[in-house]
N, C-alpha and C. Protein backbone atom coordinates (compact mmCIF):
# COMPACT_ATOMS: atom_id res chain seq x y z
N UNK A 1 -29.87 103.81 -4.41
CA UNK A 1 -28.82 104.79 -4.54
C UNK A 1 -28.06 104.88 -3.23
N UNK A 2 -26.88 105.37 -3.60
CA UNK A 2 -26.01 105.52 -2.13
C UNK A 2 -26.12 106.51 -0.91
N UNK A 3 -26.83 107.59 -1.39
CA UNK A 3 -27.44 108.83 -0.89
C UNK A 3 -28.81 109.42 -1.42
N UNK A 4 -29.45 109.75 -0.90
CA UNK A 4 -30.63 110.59 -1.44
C UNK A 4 -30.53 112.02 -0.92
N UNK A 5 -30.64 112.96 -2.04
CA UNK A 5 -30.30 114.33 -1.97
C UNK A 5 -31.54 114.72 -2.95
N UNK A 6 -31.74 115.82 -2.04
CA UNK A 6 -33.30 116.82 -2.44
C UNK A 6 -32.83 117.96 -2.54
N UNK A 7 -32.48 118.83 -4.03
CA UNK A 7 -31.84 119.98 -3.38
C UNK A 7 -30.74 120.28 -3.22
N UNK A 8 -29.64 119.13 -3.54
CA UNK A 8 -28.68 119.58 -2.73
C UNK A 8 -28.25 119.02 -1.52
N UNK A 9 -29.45 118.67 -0.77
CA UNK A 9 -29.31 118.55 0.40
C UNK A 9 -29.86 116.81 1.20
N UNK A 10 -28.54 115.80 2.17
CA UNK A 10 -29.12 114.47 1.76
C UNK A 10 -30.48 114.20 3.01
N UNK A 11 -30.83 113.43 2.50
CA UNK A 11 -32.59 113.30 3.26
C UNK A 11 -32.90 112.03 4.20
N UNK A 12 -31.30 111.45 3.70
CA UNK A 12 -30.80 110.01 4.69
C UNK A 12 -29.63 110.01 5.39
N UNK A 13 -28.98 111.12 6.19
CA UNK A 13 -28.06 111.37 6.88
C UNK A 13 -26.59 110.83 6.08
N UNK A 14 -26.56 110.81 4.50
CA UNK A 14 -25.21 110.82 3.87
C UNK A 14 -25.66 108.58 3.94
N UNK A 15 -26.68 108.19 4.09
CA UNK A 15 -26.88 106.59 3.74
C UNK A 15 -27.72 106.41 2.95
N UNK A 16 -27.80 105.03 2.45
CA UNK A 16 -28.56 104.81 0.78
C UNK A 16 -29.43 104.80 0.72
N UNK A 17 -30.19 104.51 0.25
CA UNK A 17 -31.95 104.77 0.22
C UNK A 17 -32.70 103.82 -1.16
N UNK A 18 -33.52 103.77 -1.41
CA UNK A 18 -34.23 102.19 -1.85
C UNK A 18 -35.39 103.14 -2.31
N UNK A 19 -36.01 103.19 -3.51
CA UNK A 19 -37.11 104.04 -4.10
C UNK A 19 -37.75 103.47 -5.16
N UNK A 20 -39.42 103.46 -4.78
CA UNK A 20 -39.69 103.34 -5.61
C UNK A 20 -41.38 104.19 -6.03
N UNK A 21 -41.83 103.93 -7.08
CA UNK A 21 -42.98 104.88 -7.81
C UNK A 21 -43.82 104.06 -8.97
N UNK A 22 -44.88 104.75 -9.04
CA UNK A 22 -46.07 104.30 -9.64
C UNK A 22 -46.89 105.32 -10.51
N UNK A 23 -46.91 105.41 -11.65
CA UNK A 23 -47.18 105.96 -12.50
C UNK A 23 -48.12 106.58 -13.62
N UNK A 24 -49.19 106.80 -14.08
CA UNK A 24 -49.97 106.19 -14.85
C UNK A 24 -49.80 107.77 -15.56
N UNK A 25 -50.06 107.54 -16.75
CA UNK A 25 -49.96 108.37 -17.91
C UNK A 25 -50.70 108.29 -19.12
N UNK A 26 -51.48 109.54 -19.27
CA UNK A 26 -52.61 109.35 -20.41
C UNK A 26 -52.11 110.06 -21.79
N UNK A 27 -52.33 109.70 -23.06
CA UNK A 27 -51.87 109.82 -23.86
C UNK A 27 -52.33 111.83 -24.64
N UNK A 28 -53.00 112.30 -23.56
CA UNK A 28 -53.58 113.58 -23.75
C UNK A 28 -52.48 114.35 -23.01
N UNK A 29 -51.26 113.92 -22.02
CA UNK A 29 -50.66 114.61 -21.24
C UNK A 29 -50.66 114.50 -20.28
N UNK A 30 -51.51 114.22 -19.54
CA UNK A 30 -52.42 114.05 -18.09
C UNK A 30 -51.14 113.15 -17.56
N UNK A 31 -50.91 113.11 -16.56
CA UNK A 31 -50.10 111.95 -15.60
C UNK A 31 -50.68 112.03 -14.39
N UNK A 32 -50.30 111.25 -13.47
CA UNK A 32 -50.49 111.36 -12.08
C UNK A 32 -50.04 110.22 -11.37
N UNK A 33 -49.40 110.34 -10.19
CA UNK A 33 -48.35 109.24 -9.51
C UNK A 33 -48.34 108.97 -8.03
N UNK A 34 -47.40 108.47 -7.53
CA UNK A 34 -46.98 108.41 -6.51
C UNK A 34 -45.41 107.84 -6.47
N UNK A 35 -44.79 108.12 -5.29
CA UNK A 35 -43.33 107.79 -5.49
C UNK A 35 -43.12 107.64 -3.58
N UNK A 36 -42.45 106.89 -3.33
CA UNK A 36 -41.60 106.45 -1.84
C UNK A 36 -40.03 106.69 -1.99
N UNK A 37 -39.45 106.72 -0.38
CA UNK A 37 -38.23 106.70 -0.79
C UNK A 37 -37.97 106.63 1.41
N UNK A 38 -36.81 105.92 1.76
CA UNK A 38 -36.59 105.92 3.15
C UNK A 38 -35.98 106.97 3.09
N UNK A 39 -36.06 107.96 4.71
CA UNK A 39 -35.15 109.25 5.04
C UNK A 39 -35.11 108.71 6.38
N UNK A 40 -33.67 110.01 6.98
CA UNK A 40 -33.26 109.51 8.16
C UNK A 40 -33.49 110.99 8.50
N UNK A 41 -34.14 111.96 9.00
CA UNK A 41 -33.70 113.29 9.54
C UNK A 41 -33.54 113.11 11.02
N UNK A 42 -33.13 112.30 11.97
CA UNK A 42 -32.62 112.12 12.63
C UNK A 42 -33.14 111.87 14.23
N UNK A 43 -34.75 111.71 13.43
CA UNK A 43 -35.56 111.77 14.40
C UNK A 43 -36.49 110.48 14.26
N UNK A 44 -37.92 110.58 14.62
CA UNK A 44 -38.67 109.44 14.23
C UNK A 44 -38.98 109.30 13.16
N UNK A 45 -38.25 110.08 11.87
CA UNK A 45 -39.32 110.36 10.66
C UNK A 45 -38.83 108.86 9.66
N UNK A 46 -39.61 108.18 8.99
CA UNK A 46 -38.61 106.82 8.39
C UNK A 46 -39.10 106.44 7.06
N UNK A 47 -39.90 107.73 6.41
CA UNK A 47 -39.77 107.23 4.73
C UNK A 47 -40.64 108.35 4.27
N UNK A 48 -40.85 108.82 2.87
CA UNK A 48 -40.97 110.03 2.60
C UNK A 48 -42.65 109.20 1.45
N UNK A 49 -43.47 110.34 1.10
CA UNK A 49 -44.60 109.12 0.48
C UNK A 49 -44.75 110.55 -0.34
N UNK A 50 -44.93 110.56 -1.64
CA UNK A 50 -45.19 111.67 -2.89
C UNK A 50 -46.02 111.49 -3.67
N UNK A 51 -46.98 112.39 -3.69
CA UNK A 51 -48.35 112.19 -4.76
C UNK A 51 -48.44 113.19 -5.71
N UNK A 52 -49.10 113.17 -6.63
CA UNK A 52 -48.20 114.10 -7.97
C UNK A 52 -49.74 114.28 -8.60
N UNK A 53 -49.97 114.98 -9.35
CA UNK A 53 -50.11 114.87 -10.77
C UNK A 53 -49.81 116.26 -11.88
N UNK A 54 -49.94 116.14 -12.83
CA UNK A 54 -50.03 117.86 -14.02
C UNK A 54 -50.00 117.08 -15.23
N UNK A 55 -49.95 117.90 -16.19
CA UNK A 55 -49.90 117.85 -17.81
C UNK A 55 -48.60 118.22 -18.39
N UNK A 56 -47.95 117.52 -18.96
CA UNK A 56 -46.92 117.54 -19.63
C UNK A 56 -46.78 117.38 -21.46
N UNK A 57 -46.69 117.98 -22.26
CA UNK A 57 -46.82 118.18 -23.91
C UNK A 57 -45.58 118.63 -24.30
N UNK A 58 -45.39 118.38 -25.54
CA UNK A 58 -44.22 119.31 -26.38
C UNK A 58 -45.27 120.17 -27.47
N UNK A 59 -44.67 121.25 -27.91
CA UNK A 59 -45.40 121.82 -28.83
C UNK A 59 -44.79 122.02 -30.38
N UNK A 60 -44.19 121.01 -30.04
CA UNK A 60 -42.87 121.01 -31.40
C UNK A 60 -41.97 121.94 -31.08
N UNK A 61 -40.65 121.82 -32.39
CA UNK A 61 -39.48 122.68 -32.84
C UNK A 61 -38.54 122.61 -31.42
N UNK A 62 -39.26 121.25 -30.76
CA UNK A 62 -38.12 121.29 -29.28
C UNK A 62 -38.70 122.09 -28.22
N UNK A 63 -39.89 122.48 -28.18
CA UNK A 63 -40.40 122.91 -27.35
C UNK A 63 -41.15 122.14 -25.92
N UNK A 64 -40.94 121.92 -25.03
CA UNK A 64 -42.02 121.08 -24.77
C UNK A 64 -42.09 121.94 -23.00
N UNK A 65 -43.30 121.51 -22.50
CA UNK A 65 -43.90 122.01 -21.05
C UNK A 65 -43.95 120.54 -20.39
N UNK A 66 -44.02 121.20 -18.64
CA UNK A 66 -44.48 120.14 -17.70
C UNK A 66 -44.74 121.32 -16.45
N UNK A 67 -46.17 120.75 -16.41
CA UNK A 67 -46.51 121.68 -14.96
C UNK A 67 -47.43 120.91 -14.39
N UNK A 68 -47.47 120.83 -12.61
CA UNK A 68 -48.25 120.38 -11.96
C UNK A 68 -48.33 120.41 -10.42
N UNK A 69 -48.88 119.39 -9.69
CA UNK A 69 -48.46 119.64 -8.01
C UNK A 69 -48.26 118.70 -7.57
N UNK A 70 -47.29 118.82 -6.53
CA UNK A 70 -46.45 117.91 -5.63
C UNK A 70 -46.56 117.65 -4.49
N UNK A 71 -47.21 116.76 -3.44
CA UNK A 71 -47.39 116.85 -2.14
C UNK A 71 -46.22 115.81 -1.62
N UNK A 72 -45.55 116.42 -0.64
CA UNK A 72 -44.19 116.11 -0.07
C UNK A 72 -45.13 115.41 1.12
N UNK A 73 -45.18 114.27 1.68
CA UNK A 73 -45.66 113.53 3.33
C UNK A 73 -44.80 112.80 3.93
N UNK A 74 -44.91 112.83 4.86
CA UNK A 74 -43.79 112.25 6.14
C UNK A 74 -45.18 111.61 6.83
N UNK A 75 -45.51 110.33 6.47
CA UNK A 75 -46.88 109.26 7.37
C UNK A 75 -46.20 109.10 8.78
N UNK A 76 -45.14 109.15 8.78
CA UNK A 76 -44.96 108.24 10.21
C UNK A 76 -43.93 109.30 11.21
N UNK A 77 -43.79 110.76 10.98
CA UNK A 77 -43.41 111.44 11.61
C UNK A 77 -44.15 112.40 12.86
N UNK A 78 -43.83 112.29 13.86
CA UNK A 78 -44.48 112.81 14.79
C UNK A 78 -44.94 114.14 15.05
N UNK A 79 -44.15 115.33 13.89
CA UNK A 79 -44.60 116.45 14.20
C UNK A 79 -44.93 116.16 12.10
N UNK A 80 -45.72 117.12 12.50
CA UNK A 80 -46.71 117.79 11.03
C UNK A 80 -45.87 118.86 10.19
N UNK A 81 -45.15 117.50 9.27
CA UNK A 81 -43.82 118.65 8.27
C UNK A 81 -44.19 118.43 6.92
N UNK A 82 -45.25 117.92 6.26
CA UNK A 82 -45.97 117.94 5.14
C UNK A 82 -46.48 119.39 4.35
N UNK A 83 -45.91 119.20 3.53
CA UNK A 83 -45.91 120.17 2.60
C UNK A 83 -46.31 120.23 0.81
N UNK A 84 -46.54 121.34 0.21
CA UNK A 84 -46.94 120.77 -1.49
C UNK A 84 -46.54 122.00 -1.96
N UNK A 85 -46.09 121.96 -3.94
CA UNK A 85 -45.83 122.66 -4.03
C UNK A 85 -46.22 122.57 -5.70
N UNK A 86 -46.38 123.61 -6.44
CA UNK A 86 -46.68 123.98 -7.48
C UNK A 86 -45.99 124.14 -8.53
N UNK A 87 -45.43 123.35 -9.58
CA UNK A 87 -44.18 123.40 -10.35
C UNK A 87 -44.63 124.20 -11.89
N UNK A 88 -43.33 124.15 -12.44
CA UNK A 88 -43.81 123.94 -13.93
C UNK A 88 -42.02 124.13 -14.84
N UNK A 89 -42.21 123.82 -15.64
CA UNK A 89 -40.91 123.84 -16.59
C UNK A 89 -41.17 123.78 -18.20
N UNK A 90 -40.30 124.54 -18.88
CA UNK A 90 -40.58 124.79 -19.96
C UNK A 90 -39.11 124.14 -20.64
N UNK A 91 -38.88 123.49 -21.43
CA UNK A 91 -37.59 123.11 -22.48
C UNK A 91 -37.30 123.10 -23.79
N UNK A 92 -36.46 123.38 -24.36
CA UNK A 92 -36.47 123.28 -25.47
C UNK A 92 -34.98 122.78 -26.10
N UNK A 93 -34.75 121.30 -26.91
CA UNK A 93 -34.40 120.53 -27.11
C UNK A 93 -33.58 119.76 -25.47
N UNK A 94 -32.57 119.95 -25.17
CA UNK A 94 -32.01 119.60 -24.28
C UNK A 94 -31.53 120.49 -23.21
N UNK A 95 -32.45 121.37 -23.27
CA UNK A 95 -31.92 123.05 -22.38
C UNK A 95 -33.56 122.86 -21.65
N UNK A 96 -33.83 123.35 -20.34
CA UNK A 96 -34.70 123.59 -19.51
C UNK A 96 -34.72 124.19 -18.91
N UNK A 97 -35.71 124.73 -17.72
CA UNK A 97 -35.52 125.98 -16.80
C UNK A 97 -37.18 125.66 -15.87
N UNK A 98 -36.99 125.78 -14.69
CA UNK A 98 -38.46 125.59 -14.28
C UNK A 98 -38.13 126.10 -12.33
N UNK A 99 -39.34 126.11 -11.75
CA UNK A 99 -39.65 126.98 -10.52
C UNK A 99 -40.70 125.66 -9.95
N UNK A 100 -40.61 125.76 -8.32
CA UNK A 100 -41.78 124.80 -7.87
C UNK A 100 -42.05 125.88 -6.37
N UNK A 101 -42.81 126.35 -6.28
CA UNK A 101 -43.93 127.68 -5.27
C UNK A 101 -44.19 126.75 -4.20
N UNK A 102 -44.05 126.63 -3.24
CA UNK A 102 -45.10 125.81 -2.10
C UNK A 102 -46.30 126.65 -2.00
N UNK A 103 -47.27 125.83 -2.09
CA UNK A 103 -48.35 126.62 -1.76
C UNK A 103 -49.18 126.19 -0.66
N UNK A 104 -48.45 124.92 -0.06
CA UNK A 104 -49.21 124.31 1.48
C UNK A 104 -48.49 123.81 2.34
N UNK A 105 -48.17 124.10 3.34
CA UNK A 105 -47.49 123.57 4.11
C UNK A 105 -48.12 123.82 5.97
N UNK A 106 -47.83 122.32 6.22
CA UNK A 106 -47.61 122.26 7.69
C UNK A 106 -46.35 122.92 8.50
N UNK A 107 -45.23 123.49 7.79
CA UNK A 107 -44.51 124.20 8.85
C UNK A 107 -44.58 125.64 8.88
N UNK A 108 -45.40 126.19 9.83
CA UNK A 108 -45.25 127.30 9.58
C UNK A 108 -44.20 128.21 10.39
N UNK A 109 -44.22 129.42 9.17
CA UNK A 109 -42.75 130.48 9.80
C UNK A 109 -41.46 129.45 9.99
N UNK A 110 -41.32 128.55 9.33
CA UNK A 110 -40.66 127.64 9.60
C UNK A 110 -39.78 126.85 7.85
N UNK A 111 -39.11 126.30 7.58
CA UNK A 111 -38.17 126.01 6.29
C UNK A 111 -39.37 125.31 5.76
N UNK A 112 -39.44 125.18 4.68
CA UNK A 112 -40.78 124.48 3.65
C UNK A 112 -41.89 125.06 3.99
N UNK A 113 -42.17 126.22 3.81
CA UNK A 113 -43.15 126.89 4.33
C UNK A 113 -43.98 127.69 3.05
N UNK A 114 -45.46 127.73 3.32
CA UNK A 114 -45.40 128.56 1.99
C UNK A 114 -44.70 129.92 1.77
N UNK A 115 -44.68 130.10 0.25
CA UNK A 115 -44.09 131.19 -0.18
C UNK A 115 -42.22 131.05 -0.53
N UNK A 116 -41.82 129.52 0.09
CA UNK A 116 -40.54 129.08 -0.77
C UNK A 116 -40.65 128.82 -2.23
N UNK A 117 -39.80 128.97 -2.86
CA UNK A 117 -39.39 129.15 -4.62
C UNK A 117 -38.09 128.37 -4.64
N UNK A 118 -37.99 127.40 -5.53
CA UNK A 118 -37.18 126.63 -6.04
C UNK A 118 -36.71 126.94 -7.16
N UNK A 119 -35.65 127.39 -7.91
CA UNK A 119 -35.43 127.91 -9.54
C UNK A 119 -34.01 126.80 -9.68
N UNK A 120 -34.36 126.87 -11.17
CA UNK A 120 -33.12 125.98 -11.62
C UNK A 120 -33.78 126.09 -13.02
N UNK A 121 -32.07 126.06 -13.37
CA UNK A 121 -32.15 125.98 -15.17
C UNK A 121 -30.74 124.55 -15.15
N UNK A 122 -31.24 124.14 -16.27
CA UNK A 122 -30.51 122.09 -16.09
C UNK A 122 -30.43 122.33 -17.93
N UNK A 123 -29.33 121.15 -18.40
CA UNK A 123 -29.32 120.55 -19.49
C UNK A 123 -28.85 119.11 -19.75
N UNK A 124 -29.77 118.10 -20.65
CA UNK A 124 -29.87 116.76 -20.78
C UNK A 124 -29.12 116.23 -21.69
N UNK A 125 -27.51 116.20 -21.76
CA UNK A 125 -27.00 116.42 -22.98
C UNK A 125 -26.39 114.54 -23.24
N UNK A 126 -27.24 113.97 -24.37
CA UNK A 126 -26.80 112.43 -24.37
C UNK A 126 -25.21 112.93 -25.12
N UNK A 127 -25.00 111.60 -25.12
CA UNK A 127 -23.36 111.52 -25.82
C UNK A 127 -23.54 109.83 -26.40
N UNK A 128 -22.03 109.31 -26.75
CA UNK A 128 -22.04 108.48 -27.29
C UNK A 128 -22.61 107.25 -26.68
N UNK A 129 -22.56 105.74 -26.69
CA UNK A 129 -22.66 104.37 -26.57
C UNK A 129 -23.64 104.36 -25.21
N UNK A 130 -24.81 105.33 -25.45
CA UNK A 130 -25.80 105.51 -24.26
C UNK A 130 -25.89 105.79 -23.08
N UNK A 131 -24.84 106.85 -23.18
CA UNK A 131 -24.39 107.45 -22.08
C UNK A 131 -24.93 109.24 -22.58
N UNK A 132 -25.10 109.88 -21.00
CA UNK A 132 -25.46 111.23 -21.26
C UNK A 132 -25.65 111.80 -19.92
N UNK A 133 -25.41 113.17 -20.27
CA UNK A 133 -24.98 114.02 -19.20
C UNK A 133 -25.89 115.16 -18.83
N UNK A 134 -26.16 115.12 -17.65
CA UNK A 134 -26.61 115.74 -16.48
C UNK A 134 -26.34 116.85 -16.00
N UNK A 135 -26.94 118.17 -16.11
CA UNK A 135 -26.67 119.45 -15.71
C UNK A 135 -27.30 120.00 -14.78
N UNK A 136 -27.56 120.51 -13.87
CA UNK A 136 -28.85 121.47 -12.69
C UNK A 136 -27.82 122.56 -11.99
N UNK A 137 -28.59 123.83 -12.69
CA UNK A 137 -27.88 124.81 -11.23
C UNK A 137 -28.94 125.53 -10.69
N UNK A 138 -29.13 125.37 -9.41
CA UNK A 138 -30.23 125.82 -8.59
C UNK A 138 -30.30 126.83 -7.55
N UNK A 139 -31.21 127.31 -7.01
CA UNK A 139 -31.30 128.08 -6.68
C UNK A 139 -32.66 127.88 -5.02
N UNK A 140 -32.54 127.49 -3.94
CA UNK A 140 -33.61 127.67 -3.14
C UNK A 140 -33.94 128.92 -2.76
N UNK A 141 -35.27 129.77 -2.46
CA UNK A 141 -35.33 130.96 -2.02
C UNK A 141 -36.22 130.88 -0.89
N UNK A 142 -36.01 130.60 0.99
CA UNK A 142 -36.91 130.21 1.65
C UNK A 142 -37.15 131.39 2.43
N UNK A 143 -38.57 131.70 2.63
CA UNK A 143 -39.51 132.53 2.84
C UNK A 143 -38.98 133.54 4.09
N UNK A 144 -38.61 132.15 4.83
CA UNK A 144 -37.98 132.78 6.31
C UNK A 144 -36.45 133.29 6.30
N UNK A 145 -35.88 132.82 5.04
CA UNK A 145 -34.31 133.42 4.53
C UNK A 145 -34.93 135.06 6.02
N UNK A 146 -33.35 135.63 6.30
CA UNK A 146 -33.47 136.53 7.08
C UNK A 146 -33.94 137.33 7.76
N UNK A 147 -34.80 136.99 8.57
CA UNK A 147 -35.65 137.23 9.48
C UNK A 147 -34.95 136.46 11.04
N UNK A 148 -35.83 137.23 11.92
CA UNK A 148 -34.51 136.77 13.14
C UNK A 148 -33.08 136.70 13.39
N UNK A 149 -32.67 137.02 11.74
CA UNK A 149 -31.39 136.51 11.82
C UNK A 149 -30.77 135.07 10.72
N UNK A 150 -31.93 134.35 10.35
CA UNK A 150 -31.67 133.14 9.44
C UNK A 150 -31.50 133.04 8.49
N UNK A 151 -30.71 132.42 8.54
CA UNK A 151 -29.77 132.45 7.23
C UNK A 151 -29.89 130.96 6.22
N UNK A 152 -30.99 131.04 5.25
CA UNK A 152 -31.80 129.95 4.70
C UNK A 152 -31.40 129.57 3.14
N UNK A 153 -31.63 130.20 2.59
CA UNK A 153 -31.54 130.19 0.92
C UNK A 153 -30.32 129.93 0.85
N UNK A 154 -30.11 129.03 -0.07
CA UNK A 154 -28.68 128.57 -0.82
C UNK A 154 -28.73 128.08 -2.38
N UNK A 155 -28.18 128.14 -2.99
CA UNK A 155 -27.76 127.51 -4.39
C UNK A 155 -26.90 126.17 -4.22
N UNK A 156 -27.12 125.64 -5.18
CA UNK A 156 -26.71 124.04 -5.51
C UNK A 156 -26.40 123.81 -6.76
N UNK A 157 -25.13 122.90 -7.27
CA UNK A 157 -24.93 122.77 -8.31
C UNK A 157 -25.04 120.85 -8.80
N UNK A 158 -25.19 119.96 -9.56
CA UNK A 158 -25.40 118.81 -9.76
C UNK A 158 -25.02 118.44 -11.01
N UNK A 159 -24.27 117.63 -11.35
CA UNK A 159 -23.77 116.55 -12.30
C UNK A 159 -24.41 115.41 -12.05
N UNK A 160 -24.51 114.74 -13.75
CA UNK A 160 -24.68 113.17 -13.55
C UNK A 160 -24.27 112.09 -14.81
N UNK A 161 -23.77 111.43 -14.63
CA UNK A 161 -22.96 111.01 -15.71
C UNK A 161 -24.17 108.99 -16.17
N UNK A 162 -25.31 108.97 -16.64
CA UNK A 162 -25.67 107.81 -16.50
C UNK A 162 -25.61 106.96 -17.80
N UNK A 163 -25.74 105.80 -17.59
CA UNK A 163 -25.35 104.54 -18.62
C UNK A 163 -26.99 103.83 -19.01
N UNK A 164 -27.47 103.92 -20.35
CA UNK A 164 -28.54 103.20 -19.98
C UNK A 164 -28.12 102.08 -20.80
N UNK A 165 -28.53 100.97 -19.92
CA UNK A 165 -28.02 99.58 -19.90
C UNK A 165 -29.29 98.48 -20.66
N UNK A 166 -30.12 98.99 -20.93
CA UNK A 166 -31.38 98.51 -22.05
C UNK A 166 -32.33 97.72 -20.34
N UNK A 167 -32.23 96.50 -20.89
CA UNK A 167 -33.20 95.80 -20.06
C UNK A 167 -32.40 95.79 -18.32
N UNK A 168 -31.16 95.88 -18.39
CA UNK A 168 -30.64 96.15 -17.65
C UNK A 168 -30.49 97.43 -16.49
N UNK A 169 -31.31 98.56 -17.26
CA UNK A 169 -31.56 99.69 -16.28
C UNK A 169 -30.69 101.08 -16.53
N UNK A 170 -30.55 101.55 -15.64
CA UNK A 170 -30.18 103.07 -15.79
C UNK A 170 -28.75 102.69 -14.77
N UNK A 171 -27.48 103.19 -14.99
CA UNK A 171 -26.50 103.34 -14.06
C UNK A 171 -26.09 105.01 -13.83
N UNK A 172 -26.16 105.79 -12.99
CA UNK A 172 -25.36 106.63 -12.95
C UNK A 172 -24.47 106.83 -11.70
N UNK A 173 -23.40 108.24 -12.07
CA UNK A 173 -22.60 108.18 -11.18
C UNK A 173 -22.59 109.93 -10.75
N UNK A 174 -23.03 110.60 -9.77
CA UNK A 174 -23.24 111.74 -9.39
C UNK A 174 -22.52 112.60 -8.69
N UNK A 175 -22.69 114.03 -8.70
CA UNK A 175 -21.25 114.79 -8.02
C UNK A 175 -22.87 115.83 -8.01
N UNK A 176 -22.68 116.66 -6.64
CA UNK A 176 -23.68 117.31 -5.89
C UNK A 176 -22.75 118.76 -5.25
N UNK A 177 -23.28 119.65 -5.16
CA UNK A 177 -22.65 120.62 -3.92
C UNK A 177 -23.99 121.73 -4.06
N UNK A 178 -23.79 121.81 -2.94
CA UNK A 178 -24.67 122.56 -1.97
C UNK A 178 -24.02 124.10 -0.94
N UNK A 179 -24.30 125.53 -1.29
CA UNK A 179 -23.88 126.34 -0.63
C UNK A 179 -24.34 126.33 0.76
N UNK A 180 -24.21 125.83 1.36
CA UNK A 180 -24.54 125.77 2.65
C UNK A 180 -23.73 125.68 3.84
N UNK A 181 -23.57 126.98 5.05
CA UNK A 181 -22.87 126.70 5.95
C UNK A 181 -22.84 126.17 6.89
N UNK A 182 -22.31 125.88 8.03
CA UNK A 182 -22.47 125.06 8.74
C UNK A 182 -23.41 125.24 9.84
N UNK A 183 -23.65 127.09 10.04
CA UNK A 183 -24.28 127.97 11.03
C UNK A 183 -25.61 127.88 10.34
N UNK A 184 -25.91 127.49 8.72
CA UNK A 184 -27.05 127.98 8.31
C UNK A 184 -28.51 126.80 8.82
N UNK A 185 -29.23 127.37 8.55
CA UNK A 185 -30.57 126.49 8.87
C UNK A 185 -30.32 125.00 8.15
N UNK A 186 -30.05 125.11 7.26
CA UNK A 186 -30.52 123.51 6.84
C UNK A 186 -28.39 122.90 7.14
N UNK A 187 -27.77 123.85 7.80
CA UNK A 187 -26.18 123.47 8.09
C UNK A 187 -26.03 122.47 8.50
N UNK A 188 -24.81 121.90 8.52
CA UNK A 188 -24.08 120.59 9.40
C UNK A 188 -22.36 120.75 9.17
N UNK A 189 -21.72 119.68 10.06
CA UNK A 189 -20.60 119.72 9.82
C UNK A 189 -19.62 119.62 8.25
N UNK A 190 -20.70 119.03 7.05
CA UNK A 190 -20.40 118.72 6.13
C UNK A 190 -21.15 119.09 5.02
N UNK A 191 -21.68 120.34 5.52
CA UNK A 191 -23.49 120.45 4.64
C UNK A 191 -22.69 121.24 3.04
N UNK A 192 -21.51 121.67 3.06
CA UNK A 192 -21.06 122.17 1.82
C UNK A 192 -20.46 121.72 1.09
N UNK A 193 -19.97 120.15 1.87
CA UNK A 193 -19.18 119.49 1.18
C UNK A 193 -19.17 118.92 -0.39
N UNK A 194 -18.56 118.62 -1.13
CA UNK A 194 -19.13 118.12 -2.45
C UNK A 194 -19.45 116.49 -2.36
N UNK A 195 -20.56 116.29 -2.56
CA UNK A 195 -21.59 114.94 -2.59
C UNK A 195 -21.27 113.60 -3.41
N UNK A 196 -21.23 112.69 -3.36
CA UNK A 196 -20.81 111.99 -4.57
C UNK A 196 -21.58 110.79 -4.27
N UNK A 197 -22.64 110.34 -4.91
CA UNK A 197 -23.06 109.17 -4.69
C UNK A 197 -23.30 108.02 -6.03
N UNK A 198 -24.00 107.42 -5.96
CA UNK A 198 -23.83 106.40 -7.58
C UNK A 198 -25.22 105.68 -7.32
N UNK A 199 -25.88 105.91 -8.53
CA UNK A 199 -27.83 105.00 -7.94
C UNK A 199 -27.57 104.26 -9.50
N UNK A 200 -28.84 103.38 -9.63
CA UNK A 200 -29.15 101.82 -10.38
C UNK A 200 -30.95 102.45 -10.42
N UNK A 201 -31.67 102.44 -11.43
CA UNK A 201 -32.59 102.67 -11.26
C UNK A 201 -33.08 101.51 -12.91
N UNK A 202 -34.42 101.22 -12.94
CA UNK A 202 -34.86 100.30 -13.84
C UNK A 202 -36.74 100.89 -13.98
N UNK A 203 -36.94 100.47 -15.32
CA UNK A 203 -38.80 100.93 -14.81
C UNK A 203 -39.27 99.61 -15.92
N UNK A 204 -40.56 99.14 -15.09
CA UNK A 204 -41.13 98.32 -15.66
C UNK A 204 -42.62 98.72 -17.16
């Protein structure tokens, strides 16, 4: 992909990024994974490593669940910014809504910390000749939001327009924005700008 954005927010200084994941899935619900991906935060940190697992079911009439935990690692970063967090989401036909809690983290009093809340409600809406559309409006709520003075929590909005191409893979083309000022904690010169990147993804 041309950017990698977490959030809203990109995790490779606005450059592309190369990802990949490993999967295994039991026919009771059960999953459990791992996933990579390179980041640039601007320091020594140089690729992101994700270990997963939960239970995921539908219960009919379009109902379906996914809940589980997420450990976020940085192997090759010099300070201790590893963190995990506790999800879950509920949907029903192409409408969703779900929350992810940190419940461990190495930064403390500090952004990814426990006691951050992630909310977002999204919709998966296909359309014609295998194409379908992409909804997320979100919500971060971080622990340390105003205290001292910091100014943390923001909302994010996300589009995605993708092509599935059969043996050929997944194409999409993405539009991102992020409330974020330039003064705020996770700020930059461009941190509100609207995002636009385009990823190729395939699974074996």
């Amino acid at each position: 992909m041309s950017n990698y954005l977490f959030r809203g927010v990109t995790q490779t200084d606005d450059s592309a990024a190369i990802q990949g994941g490993l999967d295994f899935e039991h026919e009771s619900g059960f999953y459990a994974g791992t996933w990579a991906s390179n980041v640039d935060f601007g320091d020594d940190t140089g690729y992101e490593l994700d270990l997963y697992l939960g239970f995921a079911s539908e219960l009919g009439n379009g109902i379906g669940y996914d809940v589980g935990y997420l450990y976020y690692a940085y192997p090759d970063s010099s300070d201790s910014i590893d963190f995990g967090e506790i999800y879950g989401e509920v949907s029903f036909n192409m409408f969703k809504a779900g929350l992810a809690y940190t419940v461990n983290s190495d930064n403390d009093d500090d952004l990814f910390d426990t006691g951050d809340i992630y909310y977002y409600i999204g919709a998966d809406i296909p359309l014609p000749e295998d194409f379908a559309l992409g909804l997320t409006l979100g919500y971060y709520d971080f622990d340390i939001d105003g205290k001292d003075g910091v100014s943390a929590s923001y909302g994010h909005f996300a589009a995605s327009l993708v092509k599935d191409a059969a043996t050929y893979g997944e194409f999409s083309f993405n539009l991102e924005y992020a409330d974020i000022g330039e003064t705020d904690a996770l700020g930059s010169s461009n941190s509100d700008d609207l995002k636009v990147w385009v990823g190729w993804s395939k699974t074996f």
